[in-house]
N, C-alpha and C. Protein backbone atom coordinates (compact mmCIF):
# COMPACT_ATOMS: atom_id res chain seq x y z
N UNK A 1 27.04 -17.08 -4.95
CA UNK A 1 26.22 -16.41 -3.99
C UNK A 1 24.91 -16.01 -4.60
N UNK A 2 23.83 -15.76 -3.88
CA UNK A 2 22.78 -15.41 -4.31
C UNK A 2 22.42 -13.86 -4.76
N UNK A 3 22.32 -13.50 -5.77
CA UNK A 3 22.00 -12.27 -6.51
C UNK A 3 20.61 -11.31 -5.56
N UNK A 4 21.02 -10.38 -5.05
CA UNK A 4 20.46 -9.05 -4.42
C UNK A 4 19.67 -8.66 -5.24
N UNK A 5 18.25 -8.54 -5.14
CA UNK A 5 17.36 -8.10 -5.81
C UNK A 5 17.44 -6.55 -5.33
N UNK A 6 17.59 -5.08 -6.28
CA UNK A 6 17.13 -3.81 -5.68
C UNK A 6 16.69 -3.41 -6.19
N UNK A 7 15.39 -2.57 -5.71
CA UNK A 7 14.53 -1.81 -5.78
C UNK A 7 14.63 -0.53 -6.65
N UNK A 8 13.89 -0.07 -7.21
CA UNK A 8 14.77 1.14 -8.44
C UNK A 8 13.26 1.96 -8.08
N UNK A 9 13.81 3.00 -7.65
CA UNK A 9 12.36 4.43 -8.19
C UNK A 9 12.91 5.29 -9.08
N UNK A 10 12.08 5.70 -9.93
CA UNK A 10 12.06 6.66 -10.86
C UNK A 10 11.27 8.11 -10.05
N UNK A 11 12.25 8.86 -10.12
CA UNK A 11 11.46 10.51 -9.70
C UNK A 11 11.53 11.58 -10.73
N UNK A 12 10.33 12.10 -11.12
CA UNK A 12 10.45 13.48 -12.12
C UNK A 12 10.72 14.31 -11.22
N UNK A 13 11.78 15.40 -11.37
CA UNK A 13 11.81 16.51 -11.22
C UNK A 13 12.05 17.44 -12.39
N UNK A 14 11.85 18.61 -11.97
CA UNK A 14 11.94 20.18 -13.04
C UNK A 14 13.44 20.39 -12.72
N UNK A 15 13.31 20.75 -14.23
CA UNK A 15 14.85 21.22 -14.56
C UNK A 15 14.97 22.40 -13.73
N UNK A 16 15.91 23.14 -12.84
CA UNK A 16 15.59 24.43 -12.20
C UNK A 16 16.51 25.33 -12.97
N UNK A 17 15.77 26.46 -12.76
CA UNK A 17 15.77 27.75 -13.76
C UNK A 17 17.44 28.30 -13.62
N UNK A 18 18.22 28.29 -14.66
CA UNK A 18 19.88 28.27 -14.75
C UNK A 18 20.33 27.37 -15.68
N UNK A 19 19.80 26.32 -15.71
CA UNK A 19 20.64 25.26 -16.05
C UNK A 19 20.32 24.68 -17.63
N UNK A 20 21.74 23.90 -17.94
CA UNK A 20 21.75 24.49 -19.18
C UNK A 20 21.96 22.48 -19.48
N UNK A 21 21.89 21.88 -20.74
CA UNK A 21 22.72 20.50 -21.30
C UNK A 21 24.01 21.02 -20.93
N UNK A 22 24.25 19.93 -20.22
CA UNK A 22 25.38 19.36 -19.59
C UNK A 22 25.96 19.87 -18.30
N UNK A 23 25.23 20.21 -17.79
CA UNK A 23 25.32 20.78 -16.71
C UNK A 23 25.09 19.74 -15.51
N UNK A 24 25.33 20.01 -14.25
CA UNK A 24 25.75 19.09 -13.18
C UNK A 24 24.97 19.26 -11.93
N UNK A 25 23.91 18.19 -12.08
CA UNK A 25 23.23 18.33 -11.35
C UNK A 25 23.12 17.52 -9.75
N UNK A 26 23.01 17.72 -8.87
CA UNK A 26 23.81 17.01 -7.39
C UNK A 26 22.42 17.03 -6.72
N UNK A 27 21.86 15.72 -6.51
CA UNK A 27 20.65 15.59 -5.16
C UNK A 27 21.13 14.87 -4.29
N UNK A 28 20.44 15.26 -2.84
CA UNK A 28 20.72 14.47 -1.47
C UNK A 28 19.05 14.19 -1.50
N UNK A 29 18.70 12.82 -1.02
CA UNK A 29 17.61 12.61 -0.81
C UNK A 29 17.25 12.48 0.79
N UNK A 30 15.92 11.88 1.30
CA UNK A 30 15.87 12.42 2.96
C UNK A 30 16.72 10.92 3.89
N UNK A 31 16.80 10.31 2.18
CA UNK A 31 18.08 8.75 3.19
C UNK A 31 19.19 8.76 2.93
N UNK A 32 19.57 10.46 3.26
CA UNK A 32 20.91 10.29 2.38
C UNK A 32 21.21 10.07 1.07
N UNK A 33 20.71 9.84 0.40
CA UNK A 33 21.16 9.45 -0.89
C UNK A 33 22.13 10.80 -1.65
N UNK A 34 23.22 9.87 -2.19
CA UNK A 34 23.70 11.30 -3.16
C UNK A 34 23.41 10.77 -4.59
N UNK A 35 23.29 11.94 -5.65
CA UNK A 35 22.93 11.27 -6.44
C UNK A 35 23.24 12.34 -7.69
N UNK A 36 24.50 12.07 -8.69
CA UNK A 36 24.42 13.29 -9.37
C UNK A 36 24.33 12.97 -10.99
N UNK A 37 23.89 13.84 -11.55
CA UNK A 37 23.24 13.56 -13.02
C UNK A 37 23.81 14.59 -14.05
N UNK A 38 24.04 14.49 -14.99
CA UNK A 38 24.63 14.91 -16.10
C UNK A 38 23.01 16.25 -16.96
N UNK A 39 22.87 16.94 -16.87
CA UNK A 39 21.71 17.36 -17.60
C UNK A 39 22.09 17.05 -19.07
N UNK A 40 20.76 16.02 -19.76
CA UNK A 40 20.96 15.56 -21.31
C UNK A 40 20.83 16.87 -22.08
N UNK A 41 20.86 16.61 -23.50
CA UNK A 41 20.86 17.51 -24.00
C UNK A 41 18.77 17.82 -24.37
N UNK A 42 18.37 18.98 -24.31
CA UNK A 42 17.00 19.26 -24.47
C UNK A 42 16.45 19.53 -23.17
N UNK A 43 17.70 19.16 -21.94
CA UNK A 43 16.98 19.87 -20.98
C UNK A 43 16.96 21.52 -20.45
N UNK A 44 16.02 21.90 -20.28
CA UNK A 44 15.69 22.68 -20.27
C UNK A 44 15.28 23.45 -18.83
N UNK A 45 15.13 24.67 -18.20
CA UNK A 45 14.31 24.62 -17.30
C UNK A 45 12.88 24.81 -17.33
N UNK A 46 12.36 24.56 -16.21
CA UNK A 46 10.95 23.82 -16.47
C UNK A 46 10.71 22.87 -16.75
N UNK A 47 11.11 21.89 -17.59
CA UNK A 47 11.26 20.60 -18.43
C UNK A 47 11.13 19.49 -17.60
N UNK A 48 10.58 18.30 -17.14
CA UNK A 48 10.74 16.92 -16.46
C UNK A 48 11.94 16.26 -16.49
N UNK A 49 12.57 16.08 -15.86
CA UNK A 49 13.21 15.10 -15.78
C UNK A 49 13.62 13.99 -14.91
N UNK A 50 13.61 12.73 -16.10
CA UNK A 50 13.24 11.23 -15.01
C UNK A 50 14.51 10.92 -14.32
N UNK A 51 15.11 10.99 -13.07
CA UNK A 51 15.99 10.40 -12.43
C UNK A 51 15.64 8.65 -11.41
N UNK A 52 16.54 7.85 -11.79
CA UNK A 52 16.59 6.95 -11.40
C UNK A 52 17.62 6.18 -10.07
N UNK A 53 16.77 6.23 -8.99
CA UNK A 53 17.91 5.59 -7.74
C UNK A 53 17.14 4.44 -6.82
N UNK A 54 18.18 4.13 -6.38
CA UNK A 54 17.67 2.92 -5.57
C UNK A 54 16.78 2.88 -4.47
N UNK A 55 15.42 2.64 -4.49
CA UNK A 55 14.71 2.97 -3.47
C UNK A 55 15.08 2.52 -1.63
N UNK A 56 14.74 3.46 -1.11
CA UNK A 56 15.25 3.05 0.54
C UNK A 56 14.23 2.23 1.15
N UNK A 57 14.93 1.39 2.11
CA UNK A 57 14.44 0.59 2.51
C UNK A 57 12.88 0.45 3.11
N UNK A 58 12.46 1.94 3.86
CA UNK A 58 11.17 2.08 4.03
C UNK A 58 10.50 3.67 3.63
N UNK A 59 9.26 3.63 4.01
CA UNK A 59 8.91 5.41 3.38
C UNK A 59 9.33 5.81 2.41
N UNK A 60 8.81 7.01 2.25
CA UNK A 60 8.88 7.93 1.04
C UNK A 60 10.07 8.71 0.80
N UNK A 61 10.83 8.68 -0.39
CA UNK A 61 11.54 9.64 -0.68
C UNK A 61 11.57 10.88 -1.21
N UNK A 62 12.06 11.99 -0.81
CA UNK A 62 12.01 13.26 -1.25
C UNK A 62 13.33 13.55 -1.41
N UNK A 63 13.32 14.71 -2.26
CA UNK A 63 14.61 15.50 -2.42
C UNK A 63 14.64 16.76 -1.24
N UNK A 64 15.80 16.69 -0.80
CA UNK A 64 16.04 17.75 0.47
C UNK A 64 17.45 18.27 0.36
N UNK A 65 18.01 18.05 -1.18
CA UNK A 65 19.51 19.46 -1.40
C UNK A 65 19.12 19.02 -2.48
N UNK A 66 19.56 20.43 -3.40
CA UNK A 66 19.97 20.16 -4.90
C UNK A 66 20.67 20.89 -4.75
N UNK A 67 21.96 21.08 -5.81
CA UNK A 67 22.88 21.76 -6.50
C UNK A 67 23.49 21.66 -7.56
N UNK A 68 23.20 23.06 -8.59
CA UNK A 68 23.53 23.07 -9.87
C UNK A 68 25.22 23.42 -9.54
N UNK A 69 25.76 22.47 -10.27
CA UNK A 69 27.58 22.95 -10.90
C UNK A 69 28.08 22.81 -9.36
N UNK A 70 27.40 22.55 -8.24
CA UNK A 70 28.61 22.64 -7.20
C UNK A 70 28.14 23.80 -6.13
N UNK A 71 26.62 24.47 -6.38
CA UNK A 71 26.12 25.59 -5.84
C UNK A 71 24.87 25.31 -5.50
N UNK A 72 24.62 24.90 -4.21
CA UNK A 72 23.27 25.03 -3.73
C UNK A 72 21.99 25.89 -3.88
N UNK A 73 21.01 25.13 -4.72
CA UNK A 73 19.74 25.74 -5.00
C UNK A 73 18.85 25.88 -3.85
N UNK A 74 18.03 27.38 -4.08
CA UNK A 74 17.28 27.86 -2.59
C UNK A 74 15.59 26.37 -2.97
N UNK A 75 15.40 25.85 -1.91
CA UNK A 75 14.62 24.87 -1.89
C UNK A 75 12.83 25.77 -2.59
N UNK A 76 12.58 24.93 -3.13
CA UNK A 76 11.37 25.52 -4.09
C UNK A 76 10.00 25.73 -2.90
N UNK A 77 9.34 27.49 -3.15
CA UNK A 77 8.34 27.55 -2.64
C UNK A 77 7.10 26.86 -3.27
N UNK A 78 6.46 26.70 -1.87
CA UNK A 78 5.44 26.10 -2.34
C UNK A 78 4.71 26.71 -3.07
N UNK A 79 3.40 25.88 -3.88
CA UNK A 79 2.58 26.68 -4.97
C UNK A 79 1.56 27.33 -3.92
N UNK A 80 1.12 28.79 -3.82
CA UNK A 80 0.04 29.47 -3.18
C UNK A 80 -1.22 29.03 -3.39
N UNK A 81 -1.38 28.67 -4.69
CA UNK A 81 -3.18 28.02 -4.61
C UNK A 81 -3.07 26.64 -3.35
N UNK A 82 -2.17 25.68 -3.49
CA UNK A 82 -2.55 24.75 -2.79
C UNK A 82 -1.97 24.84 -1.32
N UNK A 83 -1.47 25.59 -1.07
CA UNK A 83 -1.31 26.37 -0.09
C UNK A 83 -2.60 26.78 0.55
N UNK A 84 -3.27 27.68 -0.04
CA UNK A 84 -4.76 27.98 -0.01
C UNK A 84 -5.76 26.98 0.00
N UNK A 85 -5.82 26.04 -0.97
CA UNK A 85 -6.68 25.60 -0.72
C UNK A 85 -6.79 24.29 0.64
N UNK A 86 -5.89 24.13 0.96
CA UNK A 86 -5.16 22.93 2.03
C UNK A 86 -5.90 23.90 3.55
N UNK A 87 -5.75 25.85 3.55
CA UNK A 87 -6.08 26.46 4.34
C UNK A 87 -7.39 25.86 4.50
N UNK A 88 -8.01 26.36 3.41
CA UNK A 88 -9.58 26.47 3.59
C UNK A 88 -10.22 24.91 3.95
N UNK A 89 -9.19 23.94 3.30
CA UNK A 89 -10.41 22.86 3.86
C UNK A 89 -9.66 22.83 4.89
N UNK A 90 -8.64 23.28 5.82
CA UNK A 90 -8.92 23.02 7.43
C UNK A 90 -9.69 24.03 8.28
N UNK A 91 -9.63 25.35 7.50
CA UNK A 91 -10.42 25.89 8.31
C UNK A 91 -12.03 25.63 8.07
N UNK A 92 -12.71 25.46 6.94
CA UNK A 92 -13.98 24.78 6.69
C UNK A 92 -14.33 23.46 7.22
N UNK A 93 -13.37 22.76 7.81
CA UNK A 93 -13.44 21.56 8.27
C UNK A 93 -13.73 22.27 9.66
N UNK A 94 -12.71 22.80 10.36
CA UNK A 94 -13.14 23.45 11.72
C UNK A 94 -14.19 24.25 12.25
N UNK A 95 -14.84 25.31 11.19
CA UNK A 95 -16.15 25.56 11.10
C UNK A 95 -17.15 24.77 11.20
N UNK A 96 -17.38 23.77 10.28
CA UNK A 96 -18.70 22.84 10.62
C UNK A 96 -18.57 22.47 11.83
N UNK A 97 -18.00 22.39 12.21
CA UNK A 97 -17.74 21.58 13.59
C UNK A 97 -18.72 22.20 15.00
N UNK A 98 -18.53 23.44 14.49
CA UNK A 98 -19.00 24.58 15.40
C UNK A 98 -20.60 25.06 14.89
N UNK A 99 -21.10 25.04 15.73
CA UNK A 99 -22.65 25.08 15.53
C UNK A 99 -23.26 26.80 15.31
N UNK A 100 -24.39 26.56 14.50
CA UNK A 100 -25.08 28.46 14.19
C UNK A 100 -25.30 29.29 15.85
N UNK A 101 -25.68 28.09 16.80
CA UNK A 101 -25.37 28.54 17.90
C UNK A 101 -24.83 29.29 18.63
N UNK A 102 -23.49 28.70 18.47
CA UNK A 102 -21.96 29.35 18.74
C UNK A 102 -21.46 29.74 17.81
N UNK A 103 -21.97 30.47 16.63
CA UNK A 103 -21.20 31.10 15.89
C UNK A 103 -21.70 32.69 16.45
N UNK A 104 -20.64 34.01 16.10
CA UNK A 104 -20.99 35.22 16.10
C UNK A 104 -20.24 35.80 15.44
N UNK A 105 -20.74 37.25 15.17
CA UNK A 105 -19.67 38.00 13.97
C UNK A 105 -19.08 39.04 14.85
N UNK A 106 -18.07 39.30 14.76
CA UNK A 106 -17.43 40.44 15.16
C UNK A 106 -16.47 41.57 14.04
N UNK A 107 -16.85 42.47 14.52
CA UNK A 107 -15.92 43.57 13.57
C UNK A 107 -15.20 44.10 14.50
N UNK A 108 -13.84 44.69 13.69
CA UNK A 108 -12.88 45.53 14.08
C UNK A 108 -12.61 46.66 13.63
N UNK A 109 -12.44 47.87 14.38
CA UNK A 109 -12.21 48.75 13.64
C UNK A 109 -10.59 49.27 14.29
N UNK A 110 -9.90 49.49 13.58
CA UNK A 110 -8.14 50.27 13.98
C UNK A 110 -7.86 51.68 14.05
N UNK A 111 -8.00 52.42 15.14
CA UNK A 111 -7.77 54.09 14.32
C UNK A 111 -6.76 54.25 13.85
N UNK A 112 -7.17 55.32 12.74
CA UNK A 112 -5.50 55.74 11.97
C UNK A 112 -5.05 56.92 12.44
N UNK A 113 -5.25 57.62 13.39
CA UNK A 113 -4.83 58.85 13.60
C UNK A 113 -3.54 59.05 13.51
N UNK A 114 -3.08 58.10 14.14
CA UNK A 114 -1.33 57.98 14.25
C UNK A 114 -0.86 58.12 13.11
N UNK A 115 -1.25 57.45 11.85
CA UNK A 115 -0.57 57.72 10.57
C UNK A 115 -0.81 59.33 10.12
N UNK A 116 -1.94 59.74 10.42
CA UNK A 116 -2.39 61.00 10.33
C UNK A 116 -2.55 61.15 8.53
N UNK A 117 -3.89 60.20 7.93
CA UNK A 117 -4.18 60.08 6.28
C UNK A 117 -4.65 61.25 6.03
N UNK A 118 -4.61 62.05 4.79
CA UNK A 118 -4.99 62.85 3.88
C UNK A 118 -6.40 63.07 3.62
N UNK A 119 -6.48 61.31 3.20
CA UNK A 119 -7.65 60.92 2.93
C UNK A 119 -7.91 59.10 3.17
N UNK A 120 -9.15 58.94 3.49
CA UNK A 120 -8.94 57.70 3.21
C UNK A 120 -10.56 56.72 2.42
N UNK A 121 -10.60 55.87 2.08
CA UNK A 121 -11.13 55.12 1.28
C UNK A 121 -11.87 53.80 2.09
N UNK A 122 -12.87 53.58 1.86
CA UNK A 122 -13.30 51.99 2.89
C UNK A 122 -13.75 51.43 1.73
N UNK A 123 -12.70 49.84 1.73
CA UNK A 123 -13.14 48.72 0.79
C UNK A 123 -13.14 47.96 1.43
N UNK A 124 -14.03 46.67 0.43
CA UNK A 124 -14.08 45.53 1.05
C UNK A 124 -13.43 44.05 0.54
N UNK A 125 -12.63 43.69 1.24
CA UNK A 125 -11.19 42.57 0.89
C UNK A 125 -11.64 41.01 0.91
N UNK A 126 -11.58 40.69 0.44
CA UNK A 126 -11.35 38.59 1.05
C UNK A 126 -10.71 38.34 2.01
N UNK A 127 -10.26 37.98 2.93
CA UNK A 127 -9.52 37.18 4.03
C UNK A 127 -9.96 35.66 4.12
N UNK A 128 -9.34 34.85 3.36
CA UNK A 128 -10.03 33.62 3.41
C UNK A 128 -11.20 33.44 2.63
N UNK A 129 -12.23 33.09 3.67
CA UNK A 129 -13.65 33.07 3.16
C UNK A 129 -14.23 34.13 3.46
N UNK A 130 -13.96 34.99 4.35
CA UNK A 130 -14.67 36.21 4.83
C UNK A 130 -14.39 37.28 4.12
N UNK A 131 -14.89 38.02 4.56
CA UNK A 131 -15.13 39.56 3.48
C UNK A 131 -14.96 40.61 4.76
N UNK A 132 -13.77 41.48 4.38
CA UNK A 132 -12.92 42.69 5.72
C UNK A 132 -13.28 43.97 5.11
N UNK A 133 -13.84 44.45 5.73
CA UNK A 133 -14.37 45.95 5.77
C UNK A 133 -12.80 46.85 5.77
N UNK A 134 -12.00 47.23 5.05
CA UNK A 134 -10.42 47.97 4.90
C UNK A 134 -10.73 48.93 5.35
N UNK A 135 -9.99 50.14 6.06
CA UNK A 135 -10.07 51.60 5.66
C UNK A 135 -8.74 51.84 5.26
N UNK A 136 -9.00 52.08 3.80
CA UNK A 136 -7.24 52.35 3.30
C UNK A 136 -7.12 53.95 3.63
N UNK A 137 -5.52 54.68 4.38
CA UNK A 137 -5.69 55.97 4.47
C UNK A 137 -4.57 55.87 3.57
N UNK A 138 -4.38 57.41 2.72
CA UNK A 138 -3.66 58.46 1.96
C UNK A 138 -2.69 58.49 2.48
N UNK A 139 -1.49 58.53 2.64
CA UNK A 139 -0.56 59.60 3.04
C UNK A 139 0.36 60.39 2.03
């Protein structure tokens, strides 16, 4: 019969924080895939490591379960800078768009009476690209 050519991807992932050499590592990928790995010795967390599986037939693969020893790991937050910066170029993208025309500034102000402050303090914050007039109160 004729020999099946398959496809092989290599994926780095980080060792996640627990895990020790020889430890038991379990991925589901988004085609199903199961896929479980022995941690070598030197791994570490934080550390790269190259796992090797058979690529799916179309699109991209991601990891969507891990579990160390048999115990499901909480899925990794994203990093906040690029988080941020992904914000700003859509909202800077949506700005140009909009002309000096139709632009205007508006302020807000909140009373605090209800908290009923001691004292309070007015700074001025980042929000994005803009700059927020605070009134921090005491209590």
């Amino acid at each position: 019969g004729a020999k099946q050519s398959r496809r092989l991807l290599v994926m780095f992932i980080d060792v996640p924080h627990g895990a020790a050499p020889g430890d038991r590592l379990s991925l589901v990928t988004n085609s199903n895939q199961n896929l479980t790995v022995l941690l070598p010795p030197g791994a570490t967390p934080g550390k790269k490591l190259s796992v090797t599986l058979p690529a799916a037939a179309a699109g991209e693969i991601s990891i969507v379960r891990m579990m160390l020893n048999g115990v499901e790991l909480p899925r990794p937050t994203p990093d906040p800078a690029a988080l941020l910066k992904a914000h700003r170029q859509q909202t800077d993208g949506h700005w140009l768009r909009v002309g000096p025309a139709e632009k205007c500034e508006t302020r807000f102000s909140f009373p605090l009476s209800a908290f009923r402050p001691t004292s309070s303090q007015t700074v001025v914050e980042p929000f994005g690209f803009w700059q927020l007039s605070v009134v921090r109160g005491h209590v």
